[in-house]
Protein backbone atom coordinates (compact mmCIF):
# COMPACT_ATOMS: atom_id res chain seq x y z
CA UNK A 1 26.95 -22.43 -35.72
CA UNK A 2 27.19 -19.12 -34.23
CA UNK A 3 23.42 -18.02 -36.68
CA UNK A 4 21.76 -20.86 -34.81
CA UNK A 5 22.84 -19.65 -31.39
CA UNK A 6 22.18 -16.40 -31.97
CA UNK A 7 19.01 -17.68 -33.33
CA UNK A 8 18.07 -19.34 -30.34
CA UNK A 9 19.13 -16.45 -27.90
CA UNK A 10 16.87 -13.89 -30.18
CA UNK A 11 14.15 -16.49 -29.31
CA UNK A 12 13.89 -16.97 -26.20
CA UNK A 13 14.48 -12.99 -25.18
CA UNK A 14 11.23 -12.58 -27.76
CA UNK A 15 9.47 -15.61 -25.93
CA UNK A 16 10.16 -13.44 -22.85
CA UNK A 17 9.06 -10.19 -24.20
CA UNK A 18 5.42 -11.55 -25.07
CA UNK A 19 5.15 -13.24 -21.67
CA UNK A 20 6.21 -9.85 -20.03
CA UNK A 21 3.68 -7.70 -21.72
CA UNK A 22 0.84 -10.17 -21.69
CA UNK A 23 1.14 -9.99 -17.88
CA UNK A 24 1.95 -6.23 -17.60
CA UNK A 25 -0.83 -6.11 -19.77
CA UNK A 26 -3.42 -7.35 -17.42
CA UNK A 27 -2.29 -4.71 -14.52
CA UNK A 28 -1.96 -2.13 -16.32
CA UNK A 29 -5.60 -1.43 -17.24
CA UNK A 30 -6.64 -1.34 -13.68
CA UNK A 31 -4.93 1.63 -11.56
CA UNK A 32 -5.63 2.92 -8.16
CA UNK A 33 -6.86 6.42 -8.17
CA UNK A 34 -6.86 7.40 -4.81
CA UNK A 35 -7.67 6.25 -0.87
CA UNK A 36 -6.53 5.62 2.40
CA UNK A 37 -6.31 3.50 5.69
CA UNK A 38 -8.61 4.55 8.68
CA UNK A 39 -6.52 5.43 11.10
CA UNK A 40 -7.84 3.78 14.81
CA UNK A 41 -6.84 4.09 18.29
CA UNK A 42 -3.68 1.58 19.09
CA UNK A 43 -6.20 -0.39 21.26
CA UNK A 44 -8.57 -1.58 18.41
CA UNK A 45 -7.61 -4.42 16.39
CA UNK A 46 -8.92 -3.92 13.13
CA UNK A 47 -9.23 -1.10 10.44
CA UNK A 48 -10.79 -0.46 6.85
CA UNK A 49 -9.32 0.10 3.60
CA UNK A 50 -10.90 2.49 1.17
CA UNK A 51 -9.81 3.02 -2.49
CA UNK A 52 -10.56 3.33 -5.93
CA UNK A 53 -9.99 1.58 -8.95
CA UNK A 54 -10.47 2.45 -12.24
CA UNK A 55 -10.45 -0.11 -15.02
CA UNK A 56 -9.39 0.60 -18.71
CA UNK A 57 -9.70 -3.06 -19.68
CA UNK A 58 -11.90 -5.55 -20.31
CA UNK A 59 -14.27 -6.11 -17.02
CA UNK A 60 -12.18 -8.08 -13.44
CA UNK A 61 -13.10 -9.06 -10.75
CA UNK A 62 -11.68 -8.25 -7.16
CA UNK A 63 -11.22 -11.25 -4.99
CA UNK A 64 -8.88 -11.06 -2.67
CA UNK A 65 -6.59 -8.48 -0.80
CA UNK A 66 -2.84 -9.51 0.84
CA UNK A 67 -1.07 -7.75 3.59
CA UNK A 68 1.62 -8.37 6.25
CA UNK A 69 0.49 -5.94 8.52
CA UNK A 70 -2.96 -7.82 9.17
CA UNK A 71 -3.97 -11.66 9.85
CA UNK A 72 -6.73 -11.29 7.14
CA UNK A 73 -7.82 -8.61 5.05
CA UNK A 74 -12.04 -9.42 3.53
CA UNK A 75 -13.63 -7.64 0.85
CA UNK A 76 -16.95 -6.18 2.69
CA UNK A 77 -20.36 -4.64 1.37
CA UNK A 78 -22.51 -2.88 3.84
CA UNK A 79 -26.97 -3.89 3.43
CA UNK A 80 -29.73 -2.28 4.61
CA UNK A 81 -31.80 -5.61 5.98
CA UNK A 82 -35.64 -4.66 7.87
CA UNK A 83 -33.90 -1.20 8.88
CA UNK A 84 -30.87 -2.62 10.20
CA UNK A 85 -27.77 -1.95 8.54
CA UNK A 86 -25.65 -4.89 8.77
CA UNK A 87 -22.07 -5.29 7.22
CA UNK A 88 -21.45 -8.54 5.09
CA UNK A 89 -18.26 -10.46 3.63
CA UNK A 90 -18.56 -11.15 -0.24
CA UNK A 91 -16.07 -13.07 -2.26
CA UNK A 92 -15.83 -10.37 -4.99
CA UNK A 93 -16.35 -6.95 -6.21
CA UNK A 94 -16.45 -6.66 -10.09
CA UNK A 95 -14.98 -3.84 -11.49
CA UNK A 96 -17.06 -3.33 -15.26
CA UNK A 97 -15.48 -2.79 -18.46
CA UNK A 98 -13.59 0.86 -18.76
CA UNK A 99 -15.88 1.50 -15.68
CA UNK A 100 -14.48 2.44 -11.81
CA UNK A 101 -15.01 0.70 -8.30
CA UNK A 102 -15.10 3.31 -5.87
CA UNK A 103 -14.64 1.41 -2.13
CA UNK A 104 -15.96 3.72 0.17
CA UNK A 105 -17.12 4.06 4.43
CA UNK A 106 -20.73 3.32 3.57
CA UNK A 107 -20.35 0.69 1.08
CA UNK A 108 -18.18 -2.24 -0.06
CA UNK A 109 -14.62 -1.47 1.42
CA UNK A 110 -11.59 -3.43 2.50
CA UNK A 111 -11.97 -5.16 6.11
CA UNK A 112 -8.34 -5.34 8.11
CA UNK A 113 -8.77 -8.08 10.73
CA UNK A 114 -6.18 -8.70 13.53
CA UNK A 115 -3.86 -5.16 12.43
CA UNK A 116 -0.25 -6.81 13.60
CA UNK A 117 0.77 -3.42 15.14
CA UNK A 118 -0.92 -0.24 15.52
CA UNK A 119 -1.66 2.00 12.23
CA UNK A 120 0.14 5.04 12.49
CA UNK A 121 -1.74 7.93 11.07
CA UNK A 122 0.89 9.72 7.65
CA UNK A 123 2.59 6.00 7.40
CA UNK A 124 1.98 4.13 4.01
CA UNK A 125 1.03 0.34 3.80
CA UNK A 126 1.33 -1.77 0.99
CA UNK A 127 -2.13 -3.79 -0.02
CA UNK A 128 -1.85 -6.10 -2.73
CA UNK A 129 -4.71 -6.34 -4.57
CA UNK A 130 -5.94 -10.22 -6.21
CA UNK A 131 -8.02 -10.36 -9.28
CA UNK A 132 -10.08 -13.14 -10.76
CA UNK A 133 -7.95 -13.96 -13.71
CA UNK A 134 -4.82 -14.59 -11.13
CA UNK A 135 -3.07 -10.57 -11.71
CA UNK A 136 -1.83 -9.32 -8.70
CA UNK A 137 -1.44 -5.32 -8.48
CA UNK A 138 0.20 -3.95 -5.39
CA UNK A 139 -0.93 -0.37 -4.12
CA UNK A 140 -0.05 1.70 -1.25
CA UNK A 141 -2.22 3.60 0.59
CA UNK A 142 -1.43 6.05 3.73
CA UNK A 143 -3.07 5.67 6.75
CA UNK A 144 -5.40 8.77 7.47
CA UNK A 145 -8.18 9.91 10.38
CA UNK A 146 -10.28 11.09 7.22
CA UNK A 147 -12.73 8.99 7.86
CA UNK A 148 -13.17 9.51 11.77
CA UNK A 149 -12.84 13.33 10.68
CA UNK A 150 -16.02 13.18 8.63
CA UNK A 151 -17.89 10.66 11.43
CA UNK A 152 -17.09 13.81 14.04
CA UNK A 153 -18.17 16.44 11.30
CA UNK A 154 -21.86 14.98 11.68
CA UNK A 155 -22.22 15.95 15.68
CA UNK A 156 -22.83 12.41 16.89
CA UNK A 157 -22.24 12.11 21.03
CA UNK A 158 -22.07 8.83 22.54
């Protein structure tokens, strides 16, 4: 009697070892590299997100982002249409096989609609990022003027 418990025990922690590492497995080939949260004045109401991922798996896709500190977060792609550059929502950005996707201020980035309180600039926020085959990986990025730093750099006056 006690071989067949034992048995079954040694069973179902092996069941649970597969399950763990086919999930694990899934997250692990895709890793933030680096990126940050533009940092806005307290009065305006939404902010970016720009990161990037590199992928040492087969090729994802990106489609969706979670926060609590936002009422919506949208993945975004920036097109040139007549002249006019004009800033779209898609519903994914695929990241290719052992390849990288690099989310950046003049391209596809991470929209942060309705911020819940004001970003303060040094604080890190947790992002969680959704992929197509139902992973979840959570990063955290701090929240940085780098990209209003390098808008002032180019001598625009409004």
């Amino acid at each position: 009697m006690e071989f067949n418990t034992l048995k079954q025990i040694f069973k179902q922690v092996f069941n649970l070892l597969v399950l763990m590492s086919i999930s694990f497995s899934s997250l692990a080939s895709v890793m933030l590299v680096d990126g940050h949260i533009r940092a806005m004045p307290p009065s305006v109401p939404n902010s970016a997100a720009y990161f990037t991922l590199m992928n040492h798996g087969p090729s994802i896709k990106l489609v969706g982002v979670e926060t609590t500190f936002t009422d919506e977060a949208q993945l975004h792609t920036v097109l040139d249409e007549d002249g006019m550059v004009k800033m779209r929502q898609v519903s994914s950005f695929e990241i290719p096989k052992h390849g990288t996707l690099a989310l950046n201020e003049s391209g596809e980035h991470v929209m942060l609609m309705g911020l819940k309180q004001p970003l303060v600039s040094g604080e890190t926020l947790e992002l969680v990022l959704i992929f197509d085959d139902g992973s979840k990986l959570p990063i955290n990025l701090v929240v940085s003027k780098q990209g209003m730093a390098k808008m002032h750099s180019h001598d625009h006056h409004h």
